[in-house]
Protein backbone atom coordinates (compact mmCIF):
# COMPACT_ATOMS: atom_id res chain seq x y z
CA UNK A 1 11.96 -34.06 2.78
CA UNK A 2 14.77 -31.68 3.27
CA UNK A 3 15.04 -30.74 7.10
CA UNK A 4 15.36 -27.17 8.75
CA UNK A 5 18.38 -25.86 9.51
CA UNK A 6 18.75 -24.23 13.03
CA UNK A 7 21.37 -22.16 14.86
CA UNK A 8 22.36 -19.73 17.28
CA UNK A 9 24.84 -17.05 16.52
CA UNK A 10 26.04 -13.92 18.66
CA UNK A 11 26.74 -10.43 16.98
CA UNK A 12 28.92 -7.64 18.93
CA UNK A 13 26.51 -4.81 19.42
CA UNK A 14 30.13 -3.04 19.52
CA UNK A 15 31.89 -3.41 16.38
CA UNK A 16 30.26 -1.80 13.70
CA UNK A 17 28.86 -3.54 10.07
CA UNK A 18 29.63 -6.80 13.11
CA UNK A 19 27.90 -9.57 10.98
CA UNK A 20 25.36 -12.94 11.19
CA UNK A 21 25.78 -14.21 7.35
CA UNK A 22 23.41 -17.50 6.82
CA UNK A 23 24.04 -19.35 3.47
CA UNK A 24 20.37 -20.21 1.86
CA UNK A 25 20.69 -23.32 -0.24
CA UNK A 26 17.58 -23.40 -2.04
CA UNK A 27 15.50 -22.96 1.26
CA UNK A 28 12.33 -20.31 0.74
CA UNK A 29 11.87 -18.49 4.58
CA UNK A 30 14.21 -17.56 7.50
CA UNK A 31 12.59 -17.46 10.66
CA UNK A 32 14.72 -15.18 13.04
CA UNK A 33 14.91 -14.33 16.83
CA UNK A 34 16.66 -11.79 18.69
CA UNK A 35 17.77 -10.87 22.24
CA UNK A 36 20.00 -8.56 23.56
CA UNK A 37 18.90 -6.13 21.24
CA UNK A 38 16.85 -4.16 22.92
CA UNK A 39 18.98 -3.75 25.58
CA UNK A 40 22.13 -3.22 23.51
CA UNK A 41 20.77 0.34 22.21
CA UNK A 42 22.49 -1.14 18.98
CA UNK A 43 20.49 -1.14 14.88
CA UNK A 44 20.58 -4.25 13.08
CA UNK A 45 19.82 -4.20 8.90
CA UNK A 46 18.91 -6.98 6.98
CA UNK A 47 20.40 -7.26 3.56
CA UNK A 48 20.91 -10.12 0.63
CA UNK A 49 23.24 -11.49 -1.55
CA UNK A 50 22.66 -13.33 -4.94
CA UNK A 51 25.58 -14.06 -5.66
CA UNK A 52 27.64 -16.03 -2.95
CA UNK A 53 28.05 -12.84 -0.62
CA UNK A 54 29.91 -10.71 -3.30
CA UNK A 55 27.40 -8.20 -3.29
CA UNK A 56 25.07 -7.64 -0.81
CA UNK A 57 21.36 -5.30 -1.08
CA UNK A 58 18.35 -4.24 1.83
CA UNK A 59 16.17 -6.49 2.31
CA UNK A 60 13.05 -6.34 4.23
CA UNK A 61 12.06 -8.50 7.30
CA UNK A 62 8.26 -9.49 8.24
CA UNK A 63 7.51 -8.91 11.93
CA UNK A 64 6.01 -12.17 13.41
CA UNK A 65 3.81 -10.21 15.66
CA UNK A 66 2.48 -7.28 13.70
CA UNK A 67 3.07 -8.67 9.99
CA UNK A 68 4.83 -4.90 9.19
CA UNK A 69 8.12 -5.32 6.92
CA UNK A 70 10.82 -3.17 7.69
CA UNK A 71 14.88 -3.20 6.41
CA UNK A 72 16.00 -2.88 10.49
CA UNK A 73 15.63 -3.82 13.42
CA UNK A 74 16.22 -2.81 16.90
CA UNK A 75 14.08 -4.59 19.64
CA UNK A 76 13.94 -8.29 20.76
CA UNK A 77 11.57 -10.57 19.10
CA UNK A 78 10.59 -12.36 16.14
CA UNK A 79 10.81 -12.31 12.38
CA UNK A 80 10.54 -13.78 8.68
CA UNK A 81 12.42 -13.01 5.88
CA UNK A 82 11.82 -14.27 2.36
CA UNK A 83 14.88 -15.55 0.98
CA UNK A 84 13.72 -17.86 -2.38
CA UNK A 85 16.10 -16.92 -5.35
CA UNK A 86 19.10 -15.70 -2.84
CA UNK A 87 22.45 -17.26 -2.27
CA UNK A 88 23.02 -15.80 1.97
CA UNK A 89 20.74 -13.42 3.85
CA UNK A 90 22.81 -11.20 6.41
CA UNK A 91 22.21 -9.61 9.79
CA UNK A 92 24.39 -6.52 10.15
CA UNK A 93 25.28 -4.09 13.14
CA UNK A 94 24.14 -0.75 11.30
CA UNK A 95 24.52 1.36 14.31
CA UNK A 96 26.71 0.20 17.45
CA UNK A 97 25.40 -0.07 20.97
CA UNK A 98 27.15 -2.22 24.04
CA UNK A 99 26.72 -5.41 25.15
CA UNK A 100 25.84 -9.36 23.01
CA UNK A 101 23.30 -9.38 20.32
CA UNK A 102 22.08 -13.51 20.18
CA UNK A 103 19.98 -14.14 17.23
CA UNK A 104 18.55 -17.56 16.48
CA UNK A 105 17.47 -18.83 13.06
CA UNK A 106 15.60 -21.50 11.55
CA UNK A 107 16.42 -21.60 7.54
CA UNK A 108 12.99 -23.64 6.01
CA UNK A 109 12.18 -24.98 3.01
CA UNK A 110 8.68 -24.49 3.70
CA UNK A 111 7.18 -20.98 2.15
CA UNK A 112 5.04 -19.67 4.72
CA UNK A 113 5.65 -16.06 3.56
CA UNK A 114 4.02 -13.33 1.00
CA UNK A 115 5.69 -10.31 0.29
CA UNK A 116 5.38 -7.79 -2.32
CA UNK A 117 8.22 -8.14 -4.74
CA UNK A 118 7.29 -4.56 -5.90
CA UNK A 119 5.43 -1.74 -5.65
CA UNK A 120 1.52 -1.26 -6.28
CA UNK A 121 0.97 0.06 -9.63
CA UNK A 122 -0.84 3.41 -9.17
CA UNK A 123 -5.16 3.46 -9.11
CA UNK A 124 -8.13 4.64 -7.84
CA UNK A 125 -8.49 1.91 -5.33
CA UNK A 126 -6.85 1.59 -1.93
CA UNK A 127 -6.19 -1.49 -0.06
CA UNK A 128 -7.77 -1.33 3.32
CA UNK A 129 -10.52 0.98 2.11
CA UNK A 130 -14.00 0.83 3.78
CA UNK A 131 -16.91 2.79 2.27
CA UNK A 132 -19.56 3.97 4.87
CA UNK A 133 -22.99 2.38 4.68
CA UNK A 134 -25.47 3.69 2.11
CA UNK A 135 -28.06 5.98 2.43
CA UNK A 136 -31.40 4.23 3.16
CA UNK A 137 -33.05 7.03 1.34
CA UNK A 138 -32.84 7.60 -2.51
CA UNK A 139 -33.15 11.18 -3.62
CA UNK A 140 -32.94 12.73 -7.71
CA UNK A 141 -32.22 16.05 -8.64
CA UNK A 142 -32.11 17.42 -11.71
CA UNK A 143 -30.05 20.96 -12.96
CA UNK A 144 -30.47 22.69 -16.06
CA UNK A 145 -29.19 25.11 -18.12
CA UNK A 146 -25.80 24.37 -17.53
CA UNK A 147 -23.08 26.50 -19.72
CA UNK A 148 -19.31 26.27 -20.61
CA UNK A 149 -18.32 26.92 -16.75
CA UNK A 150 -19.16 24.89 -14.18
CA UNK A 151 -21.90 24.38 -12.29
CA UNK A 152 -22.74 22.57 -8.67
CA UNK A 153 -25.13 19.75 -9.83
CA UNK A 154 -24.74 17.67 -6.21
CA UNK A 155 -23.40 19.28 -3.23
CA UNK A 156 -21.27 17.30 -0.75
CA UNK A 157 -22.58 14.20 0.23
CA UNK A 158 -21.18 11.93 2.97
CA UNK A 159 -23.24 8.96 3.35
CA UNK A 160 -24.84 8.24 -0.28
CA UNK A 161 -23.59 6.94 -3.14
CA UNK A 162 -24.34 8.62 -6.75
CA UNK A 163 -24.81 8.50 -10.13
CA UNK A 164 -24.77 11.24 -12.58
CA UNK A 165 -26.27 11.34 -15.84
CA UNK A 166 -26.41 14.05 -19.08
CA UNK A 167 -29.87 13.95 -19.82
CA UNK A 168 -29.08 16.94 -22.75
CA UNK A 169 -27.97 16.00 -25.99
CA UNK A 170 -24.74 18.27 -25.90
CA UNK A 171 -21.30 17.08 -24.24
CA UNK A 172 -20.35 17.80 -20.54
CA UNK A 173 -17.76 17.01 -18.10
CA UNK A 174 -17.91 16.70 -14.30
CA UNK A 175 -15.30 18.59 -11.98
CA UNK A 176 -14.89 19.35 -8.65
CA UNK A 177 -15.15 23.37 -8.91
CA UNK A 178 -16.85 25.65 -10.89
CA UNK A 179 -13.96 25.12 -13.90
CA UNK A 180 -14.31 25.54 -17.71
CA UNK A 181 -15.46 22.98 -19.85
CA UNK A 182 -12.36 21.07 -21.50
CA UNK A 183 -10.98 20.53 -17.80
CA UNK A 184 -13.28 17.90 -16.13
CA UNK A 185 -14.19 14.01 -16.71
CA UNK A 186 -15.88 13.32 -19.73
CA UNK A 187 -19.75 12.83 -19.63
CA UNK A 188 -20.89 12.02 -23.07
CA UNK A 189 -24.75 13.46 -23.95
CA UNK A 190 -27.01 10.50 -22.67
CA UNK A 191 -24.12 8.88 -20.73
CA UNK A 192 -23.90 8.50 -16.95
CA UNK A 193 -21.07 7.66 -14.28
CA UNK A 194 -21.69 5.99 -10.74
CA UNK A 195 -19.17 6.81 -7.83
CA UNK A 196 -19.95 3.64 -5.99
CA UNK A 197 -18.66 1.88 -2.79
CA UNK A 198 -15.36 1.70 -3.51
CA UNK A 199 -14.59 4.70 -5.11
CA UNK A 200 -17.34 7.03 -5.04
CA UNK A 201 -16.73 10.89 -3.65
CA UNK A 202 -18.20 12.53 -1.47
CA UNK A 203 -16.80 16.18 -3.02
CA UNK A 204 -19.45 18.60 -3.88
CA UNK A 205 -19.94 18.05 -7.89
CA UNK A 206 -20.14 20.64 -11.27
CA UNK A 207 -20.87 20.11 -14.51
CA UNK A 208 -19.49 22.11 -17.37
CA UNK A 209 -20.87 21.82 -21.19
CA UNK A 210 -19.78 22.37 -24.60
CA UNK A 211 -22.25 24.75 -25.19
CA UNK A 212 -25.15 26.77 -23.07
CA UNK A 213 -28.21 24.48 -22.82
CA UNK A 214 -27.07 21.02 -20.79
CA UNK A 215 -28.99 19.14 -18.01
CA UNK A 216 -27.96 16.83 -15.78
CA UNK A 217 -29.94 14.48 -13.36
CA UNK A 218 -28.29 12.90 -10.35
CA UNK A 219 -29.25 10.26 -8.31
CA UNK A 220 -28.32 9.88 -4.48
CA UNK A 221 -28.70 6.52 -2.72
């Protein structure tokens, strides 16, 4: 099995766009470390090349203590940097200070890094989220005679989950205000919609119908 390469360079905290360039041969993480740094005063920014060091982009390190990827750096400490796909990773002086930068790496074929290659696509969920508990107590309500503007069928509610349902036989839409019918979420006659514990509401909600006549009953739990 291919072995890690190690080494210890120095950067000029100095000399401006001052340079560590590592070649990557096939190797999948680059463990860094860094002193001087802090006490330098000086920016360091991590960039790539794919092509042999003709052309160089930002990349983004992975702190080893708090797992938070930034492009720069400018304390002492760990890091990680995914390099699979890339010809030389770079460490360059962005913005001067005084003083020795040392920075020790460790170039590893082993992948013990997951990043994000891009962005999120957009969607109602969000990482991280936590709902707060559910109610212990399940209430209904029912509203009727709801016409073509909106109407409050729930008011806010911040510890209970719900689900709304057109008990009329005429089409209605939920909102969050007392809009007209044609803006709002479509709620078919005899069709319901839950906000549950990941992406429920807890926004006061209307109703607006297609006509004068509709009923709604909701359901709090």
């Amino acid at each position: 099995m291919e072995q890690d390469v190690r080494a210890t360079n120095t950067l000029n905290a100095a000399t401006a766009n001052a340079a560590v360039t590592l070649p990557v041969n096939g190797q999948s993480t680059v463990g860094l470390a860094f002193s001087g740094l802090t006490a330098s005063g000086a920016t360091v920014t991590f960039e790539q090349s794919n092509d042999g060091g003709t052309t160089w982009t930002g990349v983004n390190e992975v702190n080893a203590g708090t797992g938070v990827p930034t492009a720069t750096r400018s304390t002492d400490g760990q890091t990680r940097v995914a390099v699979q796909g890339r010809t030389n990773l770079r460490i360059r002086v962005s913005t001067v200070g005084t003083g020795t930068i040392t920075v020790a790496s460790n170039i590893s074929v082993r992948e013990g890094l997951v990043t994000l290659a891009s962005p999120l696509p957009p969607g109602a969920n969000v990482i991280g989220f936590t709902s707060p508990p559910p109610s212990t107590a399940i209430s209904t309500q029912r509203t009727t005679a709801i016409g073509t503007t909106g109407v409050l069928v729930s008011p806010v509610a911040a510890d209970a989950r719900r689900t709304v349902t057109n008990t009329s036989g005429i089409a209605c839409e939920m909102m969050g205000s007392a809009a007209a019918y044609g803006t709002g979420y479509p709620l078919p006659a005899g069709g319901s919609f839950t906000f549950d514990a990941s992406g429920r509401t807890t926004a006061a909600l209307y109703v607006a119908c297609a006509s004068a006549g509709g009923t709604v009953a909701v359901l709090s739990y």
